[in-house]
Protein backbone atom coordinates (compact mmCIF):
# COMPACT_ATOMS: atom_id res chain seq x y z
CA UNK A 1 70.52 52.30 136.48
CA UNK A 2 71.02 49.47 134.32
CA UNK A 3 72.99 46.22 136.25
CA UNK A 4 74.17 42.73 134.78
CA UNK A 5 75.78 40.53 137.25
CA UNK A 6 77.61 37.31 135.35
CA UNK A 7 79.52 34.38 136.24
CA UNK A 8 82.90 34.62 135.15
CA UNK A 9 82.82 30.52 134.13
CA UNK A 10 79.55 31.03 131.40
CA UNK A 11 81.98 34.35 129.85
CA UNK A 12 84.66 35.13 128.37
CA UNK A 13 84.88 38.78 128.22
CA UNK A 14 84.38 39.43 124.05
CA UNK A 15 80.83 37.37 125.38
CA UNK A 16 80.20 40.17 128.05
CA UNK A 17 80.79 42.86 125.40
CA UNK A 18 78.33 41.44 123.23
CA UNK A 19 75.80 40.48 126.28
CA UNK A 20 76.33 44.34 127.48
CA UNK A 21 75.31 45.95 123.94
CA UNK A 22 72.54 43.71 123.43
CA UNK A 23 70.74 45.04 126.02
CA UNK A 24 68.21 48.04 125.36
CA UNK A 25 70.23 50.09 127.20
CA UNK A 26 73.75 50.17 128.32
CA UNK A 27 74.81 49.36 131.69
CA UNK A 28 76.19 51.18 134.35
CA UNK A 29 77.85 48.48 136.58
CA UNK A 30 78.97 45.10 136.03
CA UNK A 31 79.66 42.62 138.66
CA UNK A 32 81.44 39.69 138.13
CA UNK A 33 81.01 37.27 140.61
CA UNK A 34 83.31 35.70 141.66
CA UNK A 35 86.58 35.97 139.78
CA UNK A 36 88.15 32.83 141.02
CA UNK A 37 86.07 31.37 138.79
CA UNK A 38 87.33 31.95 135.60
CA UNK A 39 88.47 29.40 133.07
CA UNK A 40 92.09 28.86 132.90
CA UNK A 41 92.11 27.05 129.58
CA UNK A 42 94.93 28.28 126.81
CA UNK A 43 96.88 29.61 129.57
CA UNK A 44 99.85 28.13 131.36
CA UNK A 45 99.53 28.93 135.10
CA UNK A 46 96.49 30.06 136.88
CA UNK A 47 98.02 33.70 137.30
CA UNK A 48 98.46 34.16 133.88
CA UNK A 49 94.18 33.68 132.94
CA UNK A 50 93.53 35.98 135.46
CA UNK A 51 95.78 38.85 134.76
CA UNK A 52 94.48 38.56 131.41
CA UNK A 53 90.65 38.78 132.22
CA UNK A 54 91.51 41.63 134.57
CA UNK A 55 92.92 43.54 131.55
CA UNK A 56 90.35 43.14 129.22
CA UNK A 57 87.79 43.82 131.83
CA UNK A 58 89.97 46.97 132.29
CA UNK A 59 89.95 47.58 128.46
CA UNK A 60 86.10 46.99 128.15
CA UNK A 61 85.19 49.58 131.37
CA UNK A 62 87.59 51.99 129.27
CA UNK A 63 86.01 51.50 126.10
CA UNK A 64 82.50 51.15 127.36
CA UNK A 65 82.56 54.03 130.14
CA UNK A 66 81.15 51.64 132.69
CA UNK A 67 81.99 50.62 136.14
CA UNK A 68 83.37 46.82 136.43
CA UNK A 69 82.56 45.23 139.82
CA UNK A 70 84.73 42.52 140.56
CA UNK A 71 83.99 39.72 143.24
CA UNK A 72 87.07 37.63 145.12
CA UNK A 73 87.16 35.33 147.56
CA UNK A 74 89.03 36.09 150.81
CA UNK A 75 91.10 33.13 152.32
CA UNK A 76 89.52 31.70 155.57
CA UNK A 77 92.58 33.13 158.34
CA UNK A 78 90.55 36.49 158.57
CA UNK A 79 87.63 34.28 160.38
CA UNK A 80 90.35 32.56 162.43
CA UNK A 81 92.03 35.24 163.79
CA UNK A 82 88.81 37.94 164.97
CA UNK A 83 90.95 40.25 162.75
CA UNK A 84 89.91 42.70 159.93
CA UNK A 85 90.86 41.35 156.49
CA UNK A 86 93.32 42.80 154.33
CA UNK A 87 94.55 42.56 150.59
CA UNK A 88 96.39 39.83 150.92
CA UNK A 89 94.26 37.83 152.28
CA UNK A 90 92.22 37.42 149.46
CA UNK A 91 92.82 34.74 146.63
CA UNK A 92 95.26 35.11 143.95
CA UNK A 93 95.71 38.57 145.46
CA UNK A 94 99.16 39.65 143.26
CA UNK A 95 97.22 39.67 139.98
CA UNK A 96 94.31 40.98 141.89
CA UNK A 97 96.67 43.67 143.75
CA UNK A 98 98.37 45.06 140.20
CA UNK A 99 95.22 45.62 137.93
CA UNK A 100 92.41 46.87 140.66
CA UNK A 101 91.96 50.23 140.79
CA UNK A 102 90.25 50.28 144.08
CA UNK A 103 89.80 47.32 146.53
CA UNK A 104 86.94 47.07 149.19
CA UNK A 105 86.89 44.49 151.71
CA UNK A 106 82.99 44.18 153.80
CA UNK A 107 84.16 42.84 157.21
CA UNK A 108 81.60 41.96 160.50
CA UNK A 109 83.34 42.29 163.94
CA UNK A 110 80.79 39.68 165.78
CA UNK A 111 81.12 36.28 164.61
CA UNK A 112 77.29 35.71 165.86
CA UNK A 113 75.88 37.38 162.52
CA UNK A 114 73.07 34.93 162.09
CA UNK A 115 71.86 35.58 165.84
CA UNK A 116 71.56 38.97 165.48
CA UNK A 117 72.32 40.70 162.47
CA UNK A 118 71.15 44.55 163.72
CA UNK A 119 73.68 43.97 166.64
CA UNK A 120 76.50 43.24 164.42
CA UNK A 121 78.77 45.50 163.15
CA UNK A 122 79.91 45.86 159.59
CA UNK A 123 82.80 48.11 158.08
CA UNK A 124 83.82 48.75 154.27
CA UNK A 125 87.86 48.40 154.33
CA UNK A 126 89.18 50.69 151.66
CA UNK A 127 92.38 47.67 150.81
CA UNK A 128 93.40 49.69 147.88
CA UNK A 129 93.08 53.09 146.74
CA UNK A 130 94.66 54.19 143.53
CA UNK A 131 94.49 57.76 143.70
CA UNK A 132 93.82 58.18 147.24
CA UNK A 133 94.44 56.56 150.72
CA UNK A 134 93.72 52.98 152.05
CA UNK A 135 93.62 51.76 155.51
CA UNK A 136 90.12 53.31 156.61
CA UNK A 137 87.22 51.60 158.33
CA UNK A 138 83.90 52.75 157.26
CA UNK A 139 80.51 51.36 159.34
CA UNK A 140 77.96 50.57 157.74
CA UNK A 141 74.47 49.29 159.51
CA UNK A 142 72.52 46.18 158.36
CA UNK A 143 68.98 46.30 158.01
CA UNK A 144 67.85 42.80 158.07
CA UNK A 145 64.59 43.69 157.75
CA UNK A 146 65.06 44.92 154.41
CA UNK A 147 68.20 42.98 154.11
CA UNK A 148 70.38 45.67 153.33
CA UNK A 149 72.81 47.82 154.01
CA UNK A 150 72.83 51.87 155.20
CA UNK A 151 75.80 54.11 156.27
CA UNK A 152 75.96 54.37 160.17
């Protein structure tokens, strides 16, 4: 499997196209991390660069047949509150919201992660679904030995 991760700040997406077929092979996944950082320049409002990049990320994964892995900051009130985060409590969520197919949100229930990570537990929130249902909590284990991640 063939991965590129990029920082949305060094690209514009034409740049990724170009980065992605001058590779020896094609790849497979592209994560883009983190989207709040892209530039904002020729646009008017903050909104409108972002619901652009998301379509022509959309366009390229179309084109290119490969997955696009977005990263986005969540807003701090999930830490606050103990509670599980949701969709709108990441950044910029509308723009976010509309073009995602599928959302994913990694949430811990302890707070005390860096005391003991194997007696923490972790959960995939499906935040968005496009052709199926959202809502569900799925555990995961962390392995910090191997500093990863298993299903429970």
């Amino acid at each position: 499997m063939v991965l590129i991760k990029v920082d949305p700040a060094d690209f514009e997406v034409k740049e990724l196209i170009k980065v992605s077929k001058s590779n020896n092979a094609k790849p497979d996944v592209v994560f883009i991390d983190h989207i709040q950082r892209i530039s904002t320049v020729g646009f008017q409002t903050r909104r409108d660069s972002l619901v652009e990049y998301l379509n022509q990320l959309e366009r390229m994964a179309m084109k290119e047949d490969i997955a696009i892995v977005v990263v986005s900051q969540l807003n701090r009130e999930p830490m606050r509150t103990g509670r599980p985060p949701a969709i709108e409590h990441m950044k910029e969520t509308g723009a976010i919201e509309e073009s995602a197919a599928t959302v994913l949100l990694l949430w811990w229930k302890t707070k005390d992660v860096d005391k003991d990570p194997n007696d923490t537990k972790f959960y995939i929130i499906v935040g968005k679904q496009r052709f199926g249902p959202s809502g569900e909590q799925i555990p995961l284990k962390f392995l910090a030995n191997i500093a990863t991640f298993s299903w429970d």
